[in-house]
C-alpha atoms as a PDB file:
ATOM      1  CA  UNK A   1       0.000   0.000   0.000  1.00  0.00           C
ATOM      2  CA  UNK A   2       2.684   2.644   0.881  1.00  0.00           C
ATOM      3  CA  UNK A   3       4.542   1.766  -2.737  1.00  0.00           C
ATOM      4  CA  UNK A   4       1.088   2.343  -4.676  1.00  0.00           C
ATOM      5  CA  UNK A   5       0.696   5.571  -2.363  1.00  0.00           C
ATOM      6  CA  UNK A   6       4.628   6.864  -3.188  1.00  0.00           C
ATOM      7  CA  UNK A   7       3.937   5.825  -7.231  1.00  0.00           C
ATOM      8  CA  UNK A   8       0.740   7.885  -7.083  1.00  0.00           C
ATOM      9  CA  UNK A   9       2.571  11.257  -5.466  1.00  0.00           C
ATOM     10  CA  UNK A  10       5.984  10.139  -7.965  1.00  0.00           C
ATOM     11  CA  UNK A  11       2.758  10.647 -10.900  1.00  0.00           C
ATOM     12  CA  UNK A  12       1.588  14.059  -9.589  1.00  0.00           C
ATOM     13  CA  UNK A  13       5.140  15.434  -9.428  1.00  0.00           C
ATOM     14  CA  UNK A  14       5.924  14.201 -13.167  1.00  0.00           C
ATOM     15  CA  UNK A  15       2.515  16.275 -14.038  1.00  0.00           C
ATOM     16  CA  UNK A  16       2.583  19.175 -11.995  1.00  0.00           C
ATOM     17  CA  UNK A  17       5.374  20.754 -15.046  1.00  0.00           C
ATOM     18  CA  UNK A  18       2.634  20.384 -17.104  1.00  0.00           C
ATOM     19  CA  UNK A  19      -0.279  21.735 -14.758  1.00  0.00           C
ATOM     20  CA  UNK A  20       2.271  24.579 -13.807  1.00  0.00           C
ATOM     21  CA  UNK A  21       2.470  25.935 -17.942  1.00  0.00           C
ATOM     22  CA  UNK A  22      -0.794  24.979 -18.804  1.00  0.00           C
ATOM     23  CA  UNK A  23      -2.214  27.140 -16.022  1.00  0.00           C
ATOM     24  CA  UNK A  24       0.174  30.012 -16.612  1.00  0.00           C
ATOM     25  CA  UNK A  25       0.160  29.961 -20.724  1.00  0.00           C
ATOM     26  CA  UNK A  26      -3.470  29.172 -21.208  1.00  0.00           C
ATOM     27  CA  UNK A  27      -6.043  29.044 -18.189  1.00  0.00           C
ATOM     28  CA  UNK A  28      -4.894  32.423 -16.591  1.00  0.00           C
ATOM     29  CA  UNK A  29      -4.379  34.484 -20.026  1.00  0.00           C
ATOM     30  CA  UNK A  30      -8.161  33.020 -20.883  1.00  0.00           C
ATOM     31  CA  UNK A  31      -9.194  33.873 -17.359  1.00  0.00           C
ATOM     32  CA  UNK A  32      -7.802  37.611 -17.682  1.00  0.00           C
ATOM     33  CA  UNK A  33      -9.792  37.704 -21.565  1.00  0.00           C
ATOM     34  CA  UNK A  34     -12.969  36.987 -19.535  1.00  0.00           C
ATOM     35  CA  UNK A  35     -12.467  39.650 -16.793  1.00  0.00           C
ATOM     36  CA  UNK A  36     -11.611  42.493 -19.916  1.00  0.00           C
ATOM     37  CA  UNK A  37     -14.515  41.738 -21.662  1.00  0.00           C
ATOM     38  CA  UNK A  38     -17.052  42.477 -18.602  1.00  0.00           C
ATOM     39  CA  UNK A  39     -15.890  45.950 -18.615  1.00  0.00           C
ATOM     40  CA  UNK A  40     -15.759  48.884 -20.654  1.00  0.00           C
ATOM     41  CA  UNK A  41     -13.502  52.107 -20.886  1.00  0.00           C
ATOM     42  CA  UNK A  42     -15.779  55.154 -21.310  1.00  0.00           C
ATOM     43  CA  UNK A  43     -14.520  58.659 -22.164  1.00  0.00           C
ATOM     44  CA  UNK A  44     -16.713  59.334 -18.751  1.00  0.00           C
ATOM     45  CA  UNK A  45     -16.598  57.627 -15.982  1.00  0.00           C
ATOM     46  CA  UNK A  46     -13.370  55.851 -17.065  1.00  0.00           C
ATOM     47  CA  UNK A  47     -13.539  51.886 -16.785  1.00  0.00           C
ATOM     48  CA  UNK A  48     -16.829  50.406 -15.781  1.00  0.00           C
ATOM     49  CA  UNK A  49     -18.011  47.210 -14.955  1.00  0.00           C
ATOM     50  CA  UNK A  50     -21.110  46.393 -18.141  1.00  0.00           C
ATOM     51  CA  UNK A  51     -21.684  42.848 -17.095  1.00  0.00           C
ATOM     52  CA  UNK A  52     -23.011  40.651 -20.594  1.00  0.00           C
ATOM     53  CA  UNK A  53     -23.167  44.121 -22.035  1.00  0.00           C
ATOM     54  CA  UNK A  54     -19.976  44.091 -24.324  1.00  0.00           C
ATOM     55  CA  UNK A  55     -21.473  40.573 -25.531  1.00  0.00           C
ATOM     56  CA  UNK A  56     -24.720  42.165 -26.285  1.00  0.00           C
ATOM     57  CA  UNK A  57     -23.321  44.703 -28.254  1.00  0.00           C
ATOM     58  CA  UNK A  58     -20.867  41.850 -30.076  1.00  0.00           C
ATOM     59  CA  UNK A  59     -24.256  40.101 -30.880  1.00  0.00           C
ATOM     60  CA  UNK A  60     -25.879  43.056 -32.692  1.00  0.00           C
ATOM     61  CA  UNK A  61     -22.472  44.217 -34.551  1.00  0.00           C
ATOM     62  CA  UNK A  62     -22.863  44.090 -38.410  1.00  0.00           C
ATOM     63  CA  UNK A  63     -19.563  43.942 -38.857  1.00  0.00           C
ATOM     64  CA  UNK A  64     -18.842  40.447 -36.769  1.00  0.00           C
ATOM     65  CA  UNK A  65     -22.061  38.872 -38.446  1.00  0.00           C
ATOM     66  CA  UNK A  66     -20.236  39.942 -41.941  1.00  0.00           C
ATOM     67  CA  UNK A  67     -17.015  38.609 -41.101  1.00  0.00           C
ATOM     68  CA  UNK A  68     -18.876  35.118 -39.481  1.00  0.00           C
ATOM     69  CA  UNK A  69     -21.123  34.877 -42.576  1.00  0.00           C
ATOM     70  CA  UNK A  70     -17.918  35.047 -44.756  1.00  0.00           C
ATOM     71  CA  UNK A  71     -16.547  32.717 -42.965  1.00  0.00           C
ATOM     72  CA  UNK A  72     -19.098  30.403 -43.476  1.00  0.00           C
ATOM     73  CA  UNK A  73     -19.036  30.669 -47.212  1.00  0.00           C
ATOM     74  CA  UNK A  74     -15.247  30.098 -46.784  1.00  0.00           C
ATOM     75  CA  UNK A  75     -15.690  26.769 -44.902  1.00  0.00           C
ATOM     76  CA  UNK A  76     -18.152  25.278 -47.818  1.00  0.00           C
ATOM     77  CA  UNK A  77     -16.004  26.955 -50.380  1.00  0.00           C
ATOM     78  CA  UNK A  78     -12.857  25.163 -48.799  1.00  0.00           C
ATOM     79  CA  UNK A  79     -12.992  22.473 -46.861  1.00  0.00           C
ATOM     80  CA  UNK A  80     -15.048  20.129 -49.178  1.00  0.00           C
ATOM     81  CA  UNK A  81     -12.014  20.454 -51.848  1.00  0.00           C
ATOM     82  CA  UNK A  82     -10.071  19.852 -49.154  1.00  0.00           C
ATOM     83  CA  UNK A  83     -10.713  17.074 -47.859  1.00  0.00           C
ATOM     84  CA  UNK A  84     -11.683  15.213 -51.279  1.00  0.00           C
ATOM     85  CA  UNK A  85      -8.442  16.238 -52.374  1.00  0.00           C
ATOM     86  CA  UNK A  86      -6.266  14.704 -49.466  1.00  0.00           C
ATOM     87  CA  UNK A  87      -8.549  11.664 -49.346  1.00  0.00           C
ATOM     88  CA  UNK A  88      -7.538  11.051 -53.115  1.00  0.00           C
ATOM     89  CA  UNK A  89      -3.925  11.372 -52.639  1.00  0.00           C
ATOM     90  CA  UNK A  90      -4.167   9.090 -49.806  1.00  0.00           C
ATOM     91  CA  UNK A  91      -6.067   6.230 -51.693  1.00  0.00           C
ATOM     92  CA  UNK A  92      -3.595   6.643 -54.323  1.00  0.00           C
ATOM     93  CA  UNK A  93      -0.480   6.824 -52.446  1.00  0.00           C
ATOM     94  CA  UNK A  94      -1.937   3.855 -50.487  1.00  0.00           C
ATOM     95  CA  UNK A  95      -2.725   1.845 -53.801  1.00  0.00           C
ATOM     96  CA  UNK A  96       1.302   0.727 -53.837  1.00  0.00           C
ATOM     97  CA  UNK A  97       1.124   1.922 -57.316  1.00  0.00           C
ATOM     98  CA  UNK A  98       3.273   4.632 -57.229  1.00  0.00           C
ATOM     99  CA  UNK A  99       6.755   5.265 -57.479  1.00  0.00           C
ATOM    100  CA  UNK A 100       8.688   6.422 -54.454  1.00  0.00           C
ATOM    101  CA  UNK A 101       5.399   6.732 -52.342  1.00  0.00           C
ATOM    102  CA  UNK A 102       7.399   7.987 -49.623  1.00  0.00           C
ATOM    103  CA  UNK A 103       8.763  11.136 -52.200  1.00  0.00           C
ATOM    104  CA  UNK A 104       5.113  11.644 -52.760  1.00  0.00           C
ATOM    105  CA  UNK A 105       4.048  11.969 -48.914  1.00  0.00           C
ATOM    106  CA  UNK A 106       7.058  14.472 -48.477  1.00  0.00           C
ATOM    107  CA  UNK A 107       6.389  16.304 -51.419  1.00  0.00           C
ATOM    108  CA  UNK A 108       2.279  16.704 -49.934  1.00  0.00           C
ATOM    109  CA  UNK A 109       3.606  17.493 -47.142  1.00  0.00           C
ATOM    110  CA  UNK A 110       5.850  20.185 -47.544  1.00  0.00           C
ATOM    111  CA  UNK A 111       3.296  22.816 -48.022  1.00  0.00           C
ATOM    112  CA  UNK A 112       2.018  23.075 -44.363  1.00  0.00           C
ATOM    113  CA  UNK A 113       5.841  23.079 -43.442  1.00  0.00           C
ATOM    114  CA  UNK A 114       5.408  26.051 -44.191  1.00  0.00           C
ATOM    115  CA  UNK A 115       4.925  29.217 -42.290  1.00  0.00           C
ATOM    116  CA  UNK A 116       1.340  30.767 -42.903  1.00  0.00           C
ATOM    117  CA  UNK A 117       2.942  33.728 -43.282  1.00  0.00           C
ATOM    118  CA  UNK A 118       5.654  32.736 -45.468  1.00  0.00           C
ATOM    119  CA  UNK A 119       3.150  30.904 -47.929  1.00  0.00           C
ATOM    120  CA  UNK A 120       0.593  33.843 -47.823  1.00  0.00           C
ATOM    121  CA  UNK A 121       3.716  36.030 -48.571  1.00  0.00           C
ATOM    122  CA  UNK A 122       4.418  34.224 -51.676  1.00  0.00           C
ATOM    123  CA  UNK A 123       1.221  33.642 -52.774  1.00  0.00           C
ATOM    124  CA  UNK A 124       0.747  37.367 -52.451  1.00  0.00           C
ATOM    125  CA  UNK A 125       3.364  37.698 -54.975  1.00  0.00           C
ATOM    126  CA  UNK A 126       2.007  35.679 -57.276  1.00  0.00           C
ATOM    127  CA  UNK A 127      -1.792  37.373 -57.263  1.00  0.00           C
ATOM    128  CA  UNK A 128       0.127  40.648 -57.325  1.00  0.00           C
ATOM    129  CA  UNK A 129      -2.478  42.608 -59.770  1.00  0.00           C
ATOM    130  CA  UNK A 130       1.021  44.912 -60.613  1.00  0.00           C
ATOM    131  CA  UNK A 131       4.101  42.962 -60.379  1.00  0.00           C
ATOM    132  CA  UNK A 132       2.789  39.200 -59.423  1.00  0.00           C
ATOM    133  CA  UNK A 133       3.937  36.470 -61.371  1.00  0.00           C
ATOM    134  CA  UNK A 134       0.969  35.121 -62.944  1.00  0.00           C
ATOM    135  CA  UNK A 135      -0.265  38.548 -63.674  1.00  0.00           C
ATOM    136  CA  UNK A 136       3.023  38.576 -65.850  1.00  0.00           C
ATOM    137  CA  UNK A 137       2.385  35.809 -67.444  1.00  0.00           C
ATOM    138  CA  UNK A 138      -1.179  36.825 -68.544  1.00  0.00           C
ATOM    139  CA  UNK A 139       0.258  39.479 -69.942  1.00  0.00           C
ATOM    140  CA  UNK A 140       2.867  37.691 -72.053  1.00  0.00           C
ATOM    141  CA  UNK A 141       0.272  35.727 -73.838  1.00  0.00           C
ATOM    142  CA  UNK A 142      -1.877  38.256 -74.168  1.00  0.00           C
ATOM    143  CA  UNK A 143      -4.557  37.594 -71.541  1.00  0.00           C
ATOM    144  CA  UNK A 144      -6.684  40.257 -69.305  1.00  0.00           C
ATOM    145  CA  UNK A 145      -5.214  40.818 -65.908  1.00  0.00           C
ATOM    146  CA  UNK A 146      -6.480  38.353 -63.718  1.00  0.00           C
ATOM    147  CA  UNK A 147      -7.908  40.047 -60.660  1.00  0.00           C
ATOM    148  CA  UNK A 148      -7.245  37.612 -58.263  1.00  0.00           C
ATOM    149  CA  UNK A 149      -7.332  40.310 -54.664  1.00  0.00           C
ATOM    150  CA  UNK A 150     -10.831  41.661 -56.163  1.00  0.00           C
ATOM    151  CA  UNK A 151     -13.362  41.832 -53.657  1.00  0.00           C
ATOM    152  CA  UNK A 152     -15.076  39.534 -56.202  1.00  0.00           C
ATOM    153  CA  UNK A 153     -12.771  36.844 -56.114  1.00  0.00           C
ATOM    154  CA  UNK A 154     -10.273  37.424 -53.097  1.00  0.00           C
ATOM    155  CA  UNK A 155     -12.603  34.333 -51.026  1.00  0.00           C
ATOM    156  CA  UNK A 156     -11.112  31.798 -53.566  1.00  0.00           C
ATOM    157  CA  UNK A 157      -7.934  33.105 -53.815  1.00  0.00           C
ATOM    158  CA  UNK A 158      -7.565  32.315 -49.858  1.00  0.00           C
ATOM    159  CA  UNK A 159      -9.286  29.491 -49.771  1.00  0.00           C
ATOM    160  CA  UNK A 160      -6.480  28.554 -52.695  1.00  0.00           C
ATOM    161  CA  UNK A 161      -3.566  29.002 -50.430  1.00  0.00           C
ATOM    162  CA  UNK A 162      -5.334  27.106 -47.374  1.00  0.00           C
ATOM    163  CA  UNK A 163      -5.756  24.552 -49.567  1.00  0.00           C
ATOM    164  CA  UNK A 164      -2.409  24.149 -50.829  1.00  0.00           C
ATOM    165  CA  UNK A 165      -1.039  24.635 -46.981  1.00  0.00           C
ATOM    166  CA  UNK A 166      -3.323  21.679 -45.283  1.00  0.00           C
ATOM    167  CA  UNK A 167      -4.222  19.412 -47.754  1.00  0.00           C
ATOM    168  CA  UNK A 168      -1.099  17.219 -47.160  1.00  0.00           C
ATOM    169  CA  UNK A 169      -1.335  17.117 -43.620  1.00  0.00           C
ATOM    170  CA  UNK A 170      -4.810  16.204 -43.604  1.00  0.00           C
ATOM    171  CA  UNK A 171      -3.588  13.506 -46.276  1.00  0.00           C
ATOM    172  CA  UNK A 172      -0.885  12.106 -43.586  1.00  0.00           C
ATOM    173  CA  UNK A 173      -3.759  11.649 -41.351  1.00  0.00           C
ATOM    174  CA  UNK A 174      -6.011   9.657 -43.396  1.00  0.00           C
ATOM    175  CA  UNK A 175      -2.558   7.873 -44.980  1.00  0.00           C
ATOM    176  CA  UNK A 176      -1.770   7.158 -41.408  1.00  0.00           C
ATOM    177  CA  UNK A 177      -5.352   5.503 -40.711  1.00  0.00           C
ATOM    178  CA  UNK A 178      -5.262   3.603 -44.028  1.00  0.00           C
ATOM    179  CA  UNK A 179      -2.418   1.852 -42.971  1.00  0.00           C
ATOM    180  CA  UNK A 180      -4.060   0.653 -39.968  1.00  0.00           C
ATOM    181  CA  UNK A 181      -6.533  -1.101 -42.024  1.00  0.00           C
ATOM    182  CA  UNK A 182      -6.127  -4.795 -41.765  1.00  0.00           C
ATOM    183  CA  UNK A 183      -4.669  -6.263 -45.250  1.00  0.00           C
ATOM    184  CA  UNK A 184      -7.073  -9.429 -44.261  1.00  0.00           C
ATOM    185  CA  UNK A 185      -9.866  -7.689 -45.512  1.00  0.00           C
ATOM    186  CA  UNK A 186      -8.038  -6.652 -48.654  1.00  0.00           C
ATOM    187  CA  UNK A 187      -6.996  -9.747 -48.997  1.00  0.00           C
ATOM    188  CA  UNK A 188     -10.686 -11.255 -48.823  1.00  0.00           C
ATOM    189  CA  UNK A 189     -12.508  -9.001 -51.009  1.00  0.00           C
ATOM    190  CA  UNK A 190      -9.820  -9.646 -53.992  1.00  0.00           C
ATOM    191  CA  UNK A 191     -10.889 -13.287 -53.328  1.00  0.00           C
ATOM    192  CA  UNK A 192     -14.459 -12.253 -54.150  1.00  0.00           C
ATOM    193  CA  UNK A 193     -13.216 -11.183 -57.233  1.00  0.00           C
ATOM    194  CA  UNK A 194     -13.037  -6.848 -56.333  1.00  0.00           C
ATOM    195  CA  UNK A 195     -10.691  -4.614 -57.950  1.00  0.00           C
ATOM    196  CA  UNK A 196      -9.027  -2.077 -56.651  1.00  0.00           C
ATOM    197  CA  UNK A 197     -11.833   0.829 -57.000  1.00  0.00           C
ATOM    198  CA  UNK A 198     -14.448  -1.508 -55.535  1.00  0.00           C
ATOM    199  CA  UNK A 199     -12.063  -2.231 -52.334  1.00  0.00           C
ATOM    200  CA  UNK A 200     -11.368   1.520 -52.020  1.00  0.00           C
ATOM    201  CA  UNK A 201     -15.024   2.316 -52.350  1.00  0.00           C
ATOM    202  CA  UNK A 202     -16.472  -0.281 -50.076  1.00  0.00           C
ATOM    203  CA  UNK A 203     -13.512  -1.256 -47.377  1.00  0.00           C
ATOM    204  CA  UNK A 204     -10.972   1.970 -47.138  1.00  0.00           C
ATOM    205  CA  UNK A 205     -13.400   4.975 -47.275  1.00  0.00           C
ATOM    206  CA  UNK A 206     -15.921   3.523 -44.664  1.00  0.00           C
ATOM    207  CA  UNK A 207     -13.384   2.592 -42.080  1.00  0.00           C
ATOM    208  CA  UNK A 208     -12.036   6.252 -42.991  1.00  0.00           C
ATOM    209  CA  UNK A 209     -14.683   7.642 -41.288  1.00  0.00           C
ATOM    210  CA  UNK A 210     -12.961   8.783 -37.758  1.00  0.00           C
ATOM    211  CA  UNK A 211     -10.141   9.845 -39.310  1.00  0.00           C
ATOM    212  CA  UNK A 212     -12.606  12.325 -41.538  1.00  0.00           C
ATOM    213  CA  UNK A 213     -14.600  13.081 -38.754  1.00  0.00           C
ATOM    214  CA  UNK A 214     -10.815  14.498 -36.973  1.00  0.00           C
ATOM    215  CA  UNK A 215     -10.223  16.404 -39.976  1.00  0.00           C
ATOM    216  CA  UNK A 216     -13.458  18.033 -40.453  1.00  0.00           C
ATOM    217  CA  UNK A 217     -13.665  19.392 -36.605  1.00  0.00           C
ATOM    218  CA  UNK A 218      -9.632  20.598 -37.349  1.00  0.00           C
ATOM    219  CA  UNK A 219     -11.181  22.456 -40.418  1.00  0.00           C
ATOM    220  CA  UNK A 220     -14.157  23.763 -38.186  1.00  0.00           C
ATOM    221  CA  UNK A 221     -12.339  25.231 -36.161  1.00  0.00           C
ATOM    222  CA  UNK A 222      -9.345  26.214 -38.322  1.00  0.00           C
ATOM    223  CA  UNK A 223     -11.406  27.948 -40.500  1.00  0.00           C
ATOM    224  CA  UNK A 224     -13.297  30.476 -37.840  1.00  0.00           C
ATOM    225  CA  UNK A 225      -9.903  31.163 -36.837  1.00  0.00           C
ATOM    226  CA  UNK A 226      -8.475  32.054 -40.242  1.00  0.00           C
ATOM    227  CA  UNK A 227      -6.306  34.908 -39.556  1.00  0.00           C
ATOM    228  CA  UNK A 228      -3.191  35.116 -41.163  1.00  0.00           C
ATOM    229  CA  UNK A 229      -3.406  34.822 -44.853  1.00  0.00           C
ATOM    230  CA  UNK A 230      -5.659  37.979 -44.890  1.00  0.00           C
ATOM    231  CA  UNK A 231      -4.136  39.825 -42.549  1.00  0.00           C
ATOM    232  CA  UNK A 232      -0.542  39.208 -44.543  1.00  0.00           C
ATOM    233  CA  UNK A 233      -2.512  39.708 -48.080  1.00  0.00           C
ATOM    234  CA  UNK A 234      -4.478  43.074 -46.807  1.00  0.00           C
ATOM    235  CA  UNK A 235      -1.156  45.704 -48.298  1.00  0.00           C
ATOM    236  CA  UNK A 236      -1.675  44.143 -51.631  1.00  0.00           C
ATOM    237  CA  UNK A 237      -5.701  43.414 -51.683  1.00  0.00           C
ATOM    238  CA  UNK A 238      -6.069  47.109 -50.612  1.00  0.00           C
ATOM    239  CA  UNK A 239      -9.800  48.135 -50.086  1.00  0.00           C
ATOM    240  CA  UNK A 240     -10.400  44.180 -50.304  1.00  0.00           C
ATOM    241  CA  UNK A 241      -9.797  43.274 -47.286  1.00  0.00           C
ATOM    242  CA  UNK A 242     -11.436  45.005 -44.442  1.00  0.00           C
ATOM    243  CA  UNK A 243     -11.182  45.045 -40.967  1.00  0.00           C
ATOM    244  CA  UNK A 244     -14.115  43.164 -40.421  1.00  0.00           C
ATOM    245  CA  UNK A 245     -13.076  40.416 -43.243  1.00  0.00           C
ATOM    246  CA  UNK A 246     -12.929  37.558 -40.605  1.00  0.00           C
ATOM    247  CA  UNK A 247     -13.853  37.485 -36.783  1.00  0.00           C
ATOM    248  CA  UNK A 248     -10.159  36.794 -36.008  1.00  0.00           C
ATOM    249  CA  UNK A 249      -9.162  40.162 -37.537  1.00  0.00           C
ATOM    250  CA  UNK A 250     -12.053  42.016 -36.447  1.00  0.00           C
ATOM    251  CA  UNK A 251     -11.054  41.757 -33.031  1.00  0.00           C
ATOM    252  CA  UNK A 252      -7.718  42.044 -34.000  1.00  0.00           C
ATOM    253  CA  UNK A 253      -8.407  45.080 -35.092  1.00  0.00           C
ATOM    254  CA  UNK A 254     -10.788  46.289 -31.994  1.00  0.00           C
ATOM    255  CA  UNK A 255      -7.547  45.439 -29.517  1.00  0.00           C
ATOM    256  CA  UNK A 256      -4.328  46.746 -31.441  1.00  0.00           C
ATOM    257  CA  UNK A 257      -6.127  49.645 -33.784  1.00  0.00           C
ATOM    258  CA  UNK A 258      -9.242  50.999 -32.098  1.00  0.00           C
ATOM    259  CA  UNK A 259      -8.034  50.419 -28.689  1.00  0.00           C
ATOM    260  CA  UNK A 260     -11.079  48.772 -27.985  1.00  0.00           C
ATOM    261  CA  UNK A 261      -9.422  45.760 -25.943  1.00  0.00           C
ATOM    262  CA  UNK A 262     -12.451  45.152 -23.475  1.00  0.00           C
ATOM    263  CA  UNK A 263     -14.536  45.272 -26.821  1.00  0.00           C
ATOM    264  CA  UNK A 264     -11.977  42.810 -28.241  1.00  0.00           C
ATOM    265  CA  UNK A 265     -11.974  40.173 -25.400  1.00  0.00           C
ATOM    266  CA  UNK A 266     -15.981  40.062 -25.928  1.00  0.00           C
ATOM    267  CA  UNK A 267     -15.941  39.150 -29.448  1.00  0.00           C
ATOM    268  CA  UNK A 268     -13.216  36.809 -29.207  1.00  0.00           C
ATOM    269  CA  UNK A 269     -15.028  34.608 -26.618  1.00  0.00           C
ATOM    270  CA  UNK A 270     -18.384  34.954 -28.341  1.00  0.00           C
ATOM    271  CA  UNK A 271     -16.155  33.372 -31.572  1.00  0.00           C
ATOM    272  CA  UNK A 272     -15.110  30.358 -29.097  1.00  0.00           C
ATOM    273  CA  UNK A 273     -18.661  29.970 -28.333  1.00  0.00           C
ATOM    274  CA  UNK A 274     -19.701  30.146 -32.329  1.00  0.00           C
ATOM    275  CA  UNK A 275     -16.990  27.350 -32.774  1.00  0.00           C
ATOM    276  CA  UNK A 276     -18.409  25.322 -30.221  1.00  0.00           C
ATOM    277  CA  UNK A 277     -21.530  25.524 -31.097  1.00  0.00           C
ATOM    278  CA  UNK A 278     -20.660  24.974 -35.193  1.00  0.00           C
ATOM    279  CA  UNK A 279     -18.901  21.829 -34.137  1.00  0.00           C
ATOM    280  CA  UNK A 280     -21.952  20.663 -31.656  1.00  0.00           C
ATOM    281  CA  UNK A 281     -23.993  20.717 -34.341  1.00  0.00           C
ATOM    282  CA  UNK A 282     -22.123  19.011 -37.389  1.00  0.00           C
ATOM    283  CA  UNK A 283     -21.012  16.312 -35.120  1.00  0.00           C
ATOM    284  CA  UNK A 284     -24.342  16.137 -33.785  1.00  0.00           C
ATOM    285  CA  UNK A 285     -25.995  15.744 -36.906  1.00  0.00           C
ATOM    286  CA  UNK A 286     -23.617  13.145 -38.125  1.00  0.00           C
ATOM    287  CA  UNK A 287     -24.622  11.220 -35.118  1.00  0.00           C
ATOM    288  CA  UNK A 288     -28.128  11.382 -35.941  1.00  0.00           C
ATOM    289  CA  UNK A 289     -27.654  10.014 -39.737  1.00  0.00           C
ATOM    290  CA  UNK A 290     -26.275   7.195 -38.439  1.00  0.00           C
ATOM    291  CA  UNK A 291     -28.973   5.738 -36.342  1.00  0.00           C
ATOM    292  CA  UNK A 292     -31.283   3.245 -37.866  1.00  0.00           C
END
């Protein structure tokens, strides 16, 4: 009994570390957010404690609904493509009919290797309506300048470099679960005479269907946050992008522009709550389409 109570106090000390940061780095700065946004700095009066008020205020804001509703046209713009896209090169790469499959996963993978901010940077030369790349090459075969930082078609030109950045992590992960597949059941549906398409169809995207499910609450919540390619792209999009072009920005913009930071905190937790809610209810509904 007194070595099980010595190896439970020898577990506590190897998490307290942990605890200790975790507490620090995330509860306390989260705590802090929380006390900000009940209060609000008036040209009178000075700091003032508003209660819920800064949240009712966030709710009515026309410029947080824009940047949520773009958002949401940004997630079913995106993340579909997304996700069909890695799940292809995963089938594939998984087929063993490639050469140098392991070149292939590096080369997929490189992408999110790379800073946001690097890739939005060099994407940002390549829209470049003045001196990008492809703009230069339009121009060499005689093409129109394509506008791709118009307000018109800036959404697809982010969701573009998104794509390119987490398509081949998100294909790791379902490569990953893929090979965790028993090859028995390979093995037994080529006996029944199924080809490669059927076995992929029938066996490897079903029993893909956690690993999906991991990606699509990643891409939930990766894509409320979405924050630094238009923040990096706003000097060359101009007018494009506003302020209010995404949540994250908007109250990046309340705290570090406006000054607003009590303003800020509010919005930023009523975006956590929008996430959890978004991800309550996909989740939720893919529970209820798979009950008989």
């Amino acid at each position: 009994m007194k070595a099980d109570h010595r190896h439970g106090r020898s577990g506590y000390l190897f998490v307290t570390p942990f605890m200790l940061v975790f507490a620090a780095m995330f509860v306390a700065p989260l705590a802090y957010a929380a006390y900000l946004s009940l209060f609000r700095t008036q040209l009178i009066g000075g700091t003032v404690f508003v209660g819920l008020g800064n949240y009712v205020d966030a709710l009515k804001d026309q410029h947080l609904s824009a940047g949520l509703f773009r958002i949401i046209k940004f997630f079913f713009l995106q993340v579909p493509l997304m996700i069909v896209l890695a799940t292809v090169f995963a089938l594939i790469i998984d087929s063993g009919r490639v050469w140098a499959p392991k070149l292939y996963r590096l080369a997929f993978f490189v992408p999110y290797a790379v800073p946001a901010v690097v890739a939005s940077l060099m994407w940002g030369y390549l829209y470049g309506p003045k001196f990008g790349a492809l703009t230069n090459l339009a121009a060499d075969v005689g093409l129109p300048n394509p506008a791709f930082l118009s307000p018109e078609h800036l959404l697809a030109s982010v969701s573009n470099i998104v794509t390119w950045e987490f398509t081949g992590y998100n294909m790791i992960i379902l490569y990953a679960a893929l090979r965790s597949i028993p090859t028995e059941l390979y093995e037994a549906a080529q006996i029944d005479g199924a080809g490669p398409v059927r076995i992929a169809l029938t066996i490897k995207l079903p029993l893909l269907k956690p690993a999906l499910a991991v990606i699509l609450l990643f891409s939930i919540i990766g894509s409320f946050q979405l924050f630094n390619e238009p923040r990096v792209l706003s000097p060359t999009a101009g007018a494009a992008i506003t302020p209010d072009w995404t949540p994250n920005l908007y109250a990046y913009t309340l705290a570090f522009t406006d000054q607003q930071i009590n303003y800020s905190a509010a919005v930023s937790f009523l975006l956590g709550f929008v996430i959890l809610v978004a991800t309550y209810v996909v989740f939720g509904l893919g529970r209820l389409r798979r009950k008989p």
